[in-house]
N, C-alpha and C. Protein backbone atom coordinates (compact mmCIF):
# COMPACT_ATOMS: atom_id res chain seq x y z
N UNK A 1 1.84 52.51 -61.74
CA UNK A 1 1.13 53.75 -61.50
C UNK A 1 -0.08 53.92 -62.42
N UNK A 2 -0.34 52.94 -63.14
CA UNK A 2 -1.50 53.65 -64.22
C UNK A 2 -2.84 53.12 -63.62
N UNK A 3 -2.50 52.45 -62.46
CA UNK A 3 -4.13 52.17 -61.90
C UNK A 3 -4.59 53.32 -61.04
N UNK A 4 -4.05 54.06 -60.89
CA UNK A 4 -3.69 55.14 -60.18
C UNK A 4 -4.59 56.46 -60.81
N UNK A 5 -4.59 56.76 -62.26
CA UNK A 5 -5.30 57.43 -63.12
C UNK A 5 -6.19 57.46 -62.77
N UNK A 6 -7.32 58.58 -62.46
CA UNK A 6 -8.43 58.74 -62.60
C UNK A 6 -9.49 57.42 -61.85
N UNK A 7 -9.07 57.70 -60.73
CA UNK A 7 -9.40 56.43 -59.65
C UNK A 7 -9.58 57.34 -58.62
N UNK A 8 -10.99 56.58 -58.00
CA UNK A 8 -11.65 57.28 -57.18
C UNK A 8 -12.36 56.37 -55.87
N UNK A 9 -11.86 56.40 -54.68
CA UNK A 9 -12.43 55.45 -53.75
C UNK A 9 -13.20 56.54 -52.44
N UNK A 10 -14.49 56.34 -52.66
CA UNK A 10 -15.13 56.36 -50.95
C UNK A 10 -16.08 55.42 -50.41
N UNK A 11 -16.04 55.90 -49.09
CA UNK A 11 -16.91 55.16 -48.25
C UNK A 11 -17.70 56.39 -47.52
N UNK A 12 -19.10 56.01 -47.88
CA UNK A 12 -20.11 57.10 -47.16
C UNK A 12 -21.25 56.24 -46.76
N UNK A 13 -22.34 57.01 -46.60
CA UNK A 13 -23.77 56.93 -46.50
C UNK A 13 -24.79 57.15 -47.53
N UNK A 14 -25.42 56.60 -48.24
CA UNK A 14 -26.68 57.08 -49.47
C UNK A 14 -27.52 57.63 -48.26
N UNK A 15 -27.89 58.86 -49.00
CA UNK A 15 -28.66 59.73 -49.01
C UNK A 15 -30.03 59.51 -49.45
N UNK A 16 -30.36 58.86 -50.83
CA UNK A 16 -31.39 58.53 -51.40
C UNK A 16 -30.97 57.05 -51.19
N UNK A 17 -32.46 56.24 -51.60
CA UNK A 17 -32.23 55.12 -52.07
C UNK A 17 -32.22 55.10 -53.65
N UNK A 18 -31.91 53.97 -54.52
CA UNK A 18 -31.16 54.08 -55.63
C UNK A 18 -32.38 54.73 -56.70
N UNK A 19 -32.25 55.94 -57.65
CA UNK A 19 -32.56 55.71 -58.95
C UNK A 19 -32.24 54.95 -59.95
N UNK A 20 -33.65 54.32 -60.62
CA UNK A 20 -33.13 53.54 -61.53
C UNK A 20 -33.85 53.94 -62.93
N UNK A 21 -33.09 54.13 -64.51
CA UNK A 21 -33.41 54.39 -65.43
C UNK A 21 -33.36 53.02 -66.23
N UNK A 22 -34.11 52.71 -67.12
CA UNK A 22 -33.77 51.50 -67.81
C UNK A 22 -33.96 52.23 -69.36
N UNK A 23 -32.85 52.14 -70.11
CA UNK A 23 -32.65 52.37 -71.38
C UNK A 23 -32.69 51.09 -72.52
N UNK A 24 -33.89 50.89 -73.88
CA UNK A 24 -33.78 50.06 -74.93
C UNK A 24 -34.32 48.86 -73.75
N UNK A 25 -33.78 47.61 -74.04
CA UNK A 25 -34.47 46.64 -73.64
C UNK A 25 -33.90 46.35 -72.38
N UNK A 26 -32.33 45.94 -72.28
CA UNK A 26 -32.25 45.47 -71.17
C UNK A 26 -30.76 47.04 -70.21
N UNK A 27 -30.31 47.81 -70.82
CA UNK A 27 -29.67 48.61 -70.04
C UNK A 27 -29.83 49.16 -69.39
N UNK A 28 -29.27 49.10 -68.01
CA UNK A 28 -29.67 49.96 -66.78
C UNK A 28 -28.92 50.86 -66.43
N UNK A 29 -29.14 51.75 -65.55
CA UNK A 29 -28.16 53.39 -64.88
C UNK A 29 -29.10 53.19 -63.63
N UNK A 30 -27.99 53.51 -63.13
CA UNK A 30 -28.60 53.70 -61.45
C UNK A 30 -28.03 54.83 -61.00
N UNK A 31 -28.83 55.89 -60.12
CA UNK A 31 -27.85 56.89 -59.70
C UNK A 31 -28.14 56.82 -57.98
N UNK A 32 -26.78 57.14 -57.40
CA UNK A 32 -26.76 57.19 -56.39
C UNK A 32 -26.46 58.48 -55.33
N UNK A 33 -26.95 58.85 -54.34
CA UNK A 33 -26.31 60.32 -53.68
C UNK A 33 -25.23 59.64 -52.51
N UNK A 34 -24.32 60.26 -52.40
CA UNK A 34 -23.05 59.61 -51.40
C UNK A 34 -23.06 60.68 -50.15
N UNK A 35 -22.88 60.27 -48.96
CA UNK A 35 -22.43 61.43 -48.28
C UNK A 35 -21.11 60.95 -47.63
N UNK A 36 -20.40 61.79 -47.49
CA UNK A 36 -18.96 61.44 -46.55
C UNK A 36 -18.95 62.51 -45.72
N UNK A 37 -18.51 61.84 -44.71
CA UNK A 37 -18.12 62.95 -43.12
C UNK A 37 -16.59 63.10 -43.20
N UNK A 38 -16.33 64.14 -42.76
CA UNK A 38 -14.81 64.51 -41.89
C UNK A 38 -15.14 65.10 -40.51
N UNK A 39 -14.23 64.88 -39.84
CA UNK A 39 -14.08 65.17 -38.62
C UNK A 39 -13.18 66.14 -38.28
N UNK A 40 -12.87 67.54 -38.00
CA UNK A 40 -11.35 68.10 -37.65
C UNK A 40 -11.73 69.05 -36.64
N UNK A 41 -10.74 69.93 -36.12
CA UNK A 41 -10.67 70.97 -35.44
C UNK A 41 -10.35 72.05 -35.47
N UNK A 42 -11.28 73.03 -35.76
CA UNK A 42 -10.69 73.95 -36.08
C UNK A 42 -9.69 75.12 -35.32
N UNK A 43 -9.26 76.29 -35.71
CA UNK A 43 -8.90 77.10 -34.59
C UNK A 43 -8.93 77.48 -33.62
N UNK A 44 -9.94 77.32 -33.13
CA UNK A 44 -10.58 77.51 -31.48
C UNK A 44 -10.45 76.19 -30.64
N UNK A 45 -10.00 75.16 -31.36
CA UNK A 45 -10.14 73.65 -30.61
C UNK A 45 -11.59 72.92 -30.95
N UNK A 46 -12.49 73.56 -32.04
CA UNK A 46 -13.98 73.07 -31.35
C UNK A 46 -13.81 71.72 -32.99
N UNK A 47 -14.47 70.85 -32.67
CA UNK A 47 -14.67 69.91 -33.29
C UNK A 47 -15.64 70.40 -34.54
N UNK A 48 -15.42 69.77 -36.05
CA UNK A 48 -16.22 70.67 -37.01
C UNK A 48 -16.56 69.52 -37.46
N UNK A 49 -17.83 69.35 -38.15
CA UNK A 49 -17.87 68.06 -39.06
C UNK A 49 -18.48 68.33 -40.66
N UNK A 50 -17.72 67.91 -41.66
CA UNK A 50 -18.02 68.36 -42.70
C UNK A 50 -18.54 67.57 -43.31
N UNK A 51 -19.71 67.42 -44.11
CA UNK A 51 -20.44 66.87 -45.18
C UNK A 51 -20.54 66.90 -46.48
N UNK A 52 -19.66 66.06 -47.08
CA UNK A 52 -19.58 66.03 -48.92
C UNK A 52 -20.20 65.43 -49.36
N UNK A 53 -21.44 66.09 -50.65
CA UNK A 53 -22.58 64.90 -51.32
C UNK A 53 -21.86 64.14 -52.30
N UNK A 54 -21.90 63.62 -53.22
CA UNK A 54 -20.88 62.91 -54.48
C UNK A 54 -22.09 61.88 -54.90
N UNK A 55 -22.42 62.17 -56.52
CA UNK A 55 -23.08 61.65 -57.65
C UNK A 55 -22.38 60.39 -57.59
N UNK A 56 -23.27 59.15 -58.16
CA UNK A 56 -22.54 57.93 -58.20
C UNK A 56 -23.33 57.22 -59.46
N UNK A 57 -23.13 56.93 -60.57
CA UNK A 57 -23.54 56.73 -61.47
C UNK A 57 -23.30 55.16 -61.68
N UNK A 58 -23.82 53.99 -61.45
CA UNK A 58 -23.30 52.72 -62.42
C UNK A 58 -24.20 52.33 -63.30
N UNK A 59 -23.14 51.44 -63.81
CA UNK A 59 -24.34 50.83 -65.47
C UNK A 59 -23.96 49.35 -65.10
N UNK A 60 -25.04 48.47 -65.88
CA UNK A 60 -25.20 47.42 -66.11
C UNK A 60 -25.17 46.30 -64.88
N UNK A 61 -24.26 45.31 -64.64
CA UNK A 61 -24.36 44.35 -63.21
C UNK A 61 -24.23 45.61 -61.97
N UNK A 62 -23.14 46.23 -61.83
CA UNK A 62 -23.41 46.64 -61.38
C UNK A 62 -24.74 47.93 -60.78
N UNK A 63 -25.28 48.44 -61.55
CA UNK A 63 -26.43 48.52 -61.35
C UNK A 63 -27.82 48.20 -60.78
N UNK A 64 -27.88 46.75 -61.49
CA UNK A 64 -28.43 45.62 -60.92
C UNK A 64 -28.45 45.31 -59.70
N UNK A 65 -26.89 45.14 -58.76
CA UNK A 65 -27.08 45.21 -57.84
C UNK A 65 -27.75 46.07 -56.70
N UNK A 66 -26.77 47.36 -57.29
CA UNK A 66 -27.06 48.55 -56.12
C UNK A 66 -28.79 48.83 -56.48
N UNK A 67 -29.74 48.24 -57.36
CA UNK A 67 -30.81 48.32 -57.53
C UNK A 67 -31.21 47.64 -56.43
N UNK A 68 -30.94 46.26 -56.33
CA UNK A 68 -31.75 44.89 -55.80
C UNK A 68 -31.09 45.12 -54.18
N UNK A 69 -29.99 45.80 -54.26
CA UNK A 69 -29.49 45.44 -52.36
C UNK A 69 -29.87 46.72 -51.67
N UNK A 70 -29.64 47.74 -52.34
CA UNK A 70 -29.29 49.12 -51.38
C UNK A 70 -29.96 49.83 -51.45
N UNK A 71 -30.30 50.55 -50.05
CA UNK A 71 -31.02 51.56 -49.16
C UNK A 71 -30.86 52.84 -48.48
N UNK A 72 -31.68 53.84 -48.43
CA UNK A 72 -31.48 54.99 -48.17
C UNK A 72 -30.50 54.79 -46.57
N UNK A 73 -29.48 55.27 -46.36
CA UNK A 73 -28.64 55.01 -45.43
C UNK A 73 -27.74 54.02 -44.99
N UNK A 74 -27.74 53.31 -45.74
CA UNK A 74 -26.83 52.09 -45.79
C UNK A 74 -25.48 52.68 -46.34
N UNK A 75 -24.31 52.22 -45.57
CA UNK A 75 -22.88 52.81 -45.90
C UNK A 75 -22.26 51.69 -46.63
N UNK A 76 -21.65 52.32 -47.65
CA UNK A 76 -21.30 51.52 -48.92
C UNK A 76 -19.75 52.41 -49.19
N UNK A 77 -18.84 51.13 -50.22
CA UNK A 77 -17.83 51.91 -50.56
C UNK A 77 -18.05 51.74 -51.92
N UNK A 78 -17.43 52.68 -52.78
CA UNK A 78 -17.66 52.86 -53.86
C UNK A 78 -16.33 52.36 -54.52
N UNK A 79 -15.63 52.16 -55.84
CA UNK A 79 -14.54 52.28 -56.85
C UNK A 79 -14.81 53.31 -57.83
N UNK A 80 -14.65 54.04 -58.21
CA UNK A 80 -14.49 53.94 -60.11
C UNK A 80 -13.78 55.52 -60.57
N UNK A 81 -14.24 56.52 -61.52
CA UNK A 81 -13.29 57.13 -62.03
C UNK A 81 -14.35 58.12 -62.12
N UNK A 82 -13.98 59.66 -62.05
CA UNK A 82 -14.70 61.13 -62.33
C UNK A 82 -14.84 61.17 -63.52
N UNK A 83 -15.70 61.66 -63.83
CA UNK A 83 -16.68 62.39 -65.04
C UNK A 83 -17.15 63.37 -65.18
N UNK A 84 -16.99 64.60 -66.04
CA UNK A 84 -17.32 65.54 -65.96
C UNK A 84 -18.06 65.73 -66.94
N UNK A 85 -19.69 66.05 -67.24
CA UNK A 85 -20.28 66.56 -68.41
C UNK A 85 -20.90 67.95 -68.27
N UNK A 86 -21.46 68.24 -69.16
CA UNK A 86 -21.64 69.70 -69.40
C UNK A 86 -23.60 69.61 -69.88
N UNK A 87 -24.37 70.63 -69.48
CA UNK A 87 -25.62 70.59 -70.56
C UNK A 87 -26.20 72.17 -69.75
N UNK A 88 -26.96 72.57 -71.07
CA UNK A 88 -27.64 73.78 -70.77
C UNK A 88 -28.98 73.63 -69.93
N UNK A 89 -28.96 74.33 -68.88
CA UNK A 89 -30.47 74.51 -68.06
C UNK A 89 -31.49 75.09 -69.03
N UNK A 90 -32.65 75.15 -68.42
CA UNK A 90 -33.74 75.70 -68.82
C UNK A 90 -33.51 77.37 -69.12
N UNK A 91 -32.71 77.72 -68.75
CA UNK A 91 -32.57 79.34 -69.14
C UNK A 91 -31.36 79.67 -69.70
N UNK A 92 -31.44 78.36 -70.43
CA UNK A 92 -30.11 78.60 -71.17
C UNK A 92 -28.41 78.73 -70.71
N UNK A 93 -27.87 78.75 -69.54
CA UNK A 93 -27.42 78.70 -68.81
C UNK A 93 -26.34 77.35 -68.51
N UNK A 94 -25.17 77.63 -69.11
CA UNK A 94 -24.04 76.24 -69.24
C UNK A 94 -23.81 75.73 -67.58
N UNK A 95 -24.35 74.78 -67.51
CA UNK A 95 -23.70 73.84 -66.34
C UNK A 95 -23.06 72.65 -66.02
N UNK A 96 -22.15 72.52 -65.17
CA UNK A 96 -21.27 71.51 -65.39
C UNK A 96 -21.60 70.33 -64.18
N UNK A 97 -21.49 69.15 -64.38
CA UNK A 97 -21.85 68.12 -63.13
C UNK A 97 -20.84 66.94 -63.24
N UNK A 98 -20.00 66.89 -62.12
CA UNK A 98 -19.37 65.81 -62.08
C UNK A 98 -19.78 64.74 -61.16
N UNK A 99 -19.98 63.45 -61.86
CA UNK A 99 -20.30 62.40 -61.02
C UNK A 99 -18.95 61.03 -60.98
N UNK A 100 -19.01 60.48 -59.91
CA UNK A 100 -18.36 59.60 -59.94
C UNK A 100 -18.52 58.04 -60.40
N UNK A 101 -18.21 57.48 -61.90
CA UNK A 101 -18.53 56.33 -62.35
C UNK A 101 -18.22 55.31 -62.28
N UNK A 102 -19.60 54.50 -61.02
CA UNK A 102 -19.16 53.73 -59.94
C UNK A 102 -18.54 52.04 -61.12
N UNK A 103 -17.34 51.41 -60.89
CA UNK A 103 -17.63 50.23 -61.44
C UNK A 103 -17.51 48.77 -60.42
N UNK A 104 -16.88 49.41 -59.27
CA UNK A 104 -17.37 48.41 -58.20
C UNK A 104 -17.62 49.18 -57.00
N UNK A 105 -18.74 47.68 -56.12
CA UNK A 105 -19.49 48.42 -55.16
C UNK A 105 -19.45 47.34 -53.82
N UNK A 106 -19.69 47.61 -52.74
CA UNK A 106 -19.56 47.10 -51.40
C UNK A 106 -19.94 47.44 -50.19
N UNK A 107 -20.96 46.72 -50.33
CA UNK A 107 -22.05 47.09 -49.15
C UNK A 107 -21.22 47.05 -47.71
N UNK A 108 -21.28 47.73 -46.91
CA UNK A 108 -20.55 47.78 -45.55
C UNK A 108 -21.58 47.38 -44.37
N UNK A 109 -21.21 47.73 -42.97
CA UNK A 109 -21.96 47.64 -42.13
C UNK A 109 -22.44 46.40 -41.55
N UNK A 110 -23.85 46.02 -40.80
CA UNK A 110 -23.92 44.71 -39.86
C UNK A 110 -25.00 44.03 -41.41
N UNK A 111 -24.82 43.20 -41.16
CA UNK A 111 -25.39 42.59 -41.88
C UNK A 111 -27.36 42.54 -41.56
N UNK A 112 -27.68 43.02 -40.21
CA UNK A 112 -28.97 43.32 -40.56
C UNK A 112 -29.57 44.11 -40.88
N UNK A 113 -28.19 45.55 -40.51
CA UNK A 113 -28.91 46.57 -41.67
C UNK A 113 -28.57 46.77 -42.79
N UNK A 114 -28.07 46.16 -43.75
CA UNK A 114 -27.82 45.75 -44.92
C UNK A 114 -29.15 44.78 -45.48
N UNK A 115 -30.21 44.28 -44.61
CA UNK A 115 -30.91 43.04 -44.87
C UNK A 115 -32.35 43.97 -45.54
């Protein structure tokens, strides 16, 4: 059960194509926007579809990659574990942002739109 901890798997759509920060000489951060669909029905019978964004943060190879392969709409699955940090806005104002810290990644889909 301890792989189980703070483990986090989806499969969506990027939204953006990748940000990339490069920190000191060679460290990278990439951030990513995720979208995931659901599908259900609600009370009336009518079909609803819901849209969840989700932060995707990796460092280093992985980074690298989702730099060099991936594209605004390309469906990818993600691995890794939640993060929650904290920092004050411009008006002073405590806010909290949780992203998900991707450490493996997997491009989905046909291979020519992946190309």
């Amino acid at each position: 059960m301890q792989n189980l901890k703070n483990n986090v798997q989806l499969i969506g759509r990027l939204g953006i194509d990748p940000e990339v920060k490069t920190f000191g000489e060679n460290k990278r951060m990439v951030r990513l926007s995720l979208a995931t669909n659901d599908k259900y029905r609600n009370s009336r019978g009518e079909t609803v579809e819901d849209t969840q964004w989700h932060s995707i943060v990796a460092w280093g190879k992985t980074a690298e990659i989702a730099e060099k392969y991936l594209k605004k709409g390309q469906e990818v699955a993600v691995r890794g574990k939640l993060n929650t940090r904290q920092y004050d806005d411009a008006n002073g104002n405590r806010r909290y942002l949780t992203e998900v810290v991707c450490n493996e990644l997997m491009m989905l889909g046909r291979k020519s739109e992946n190309a």
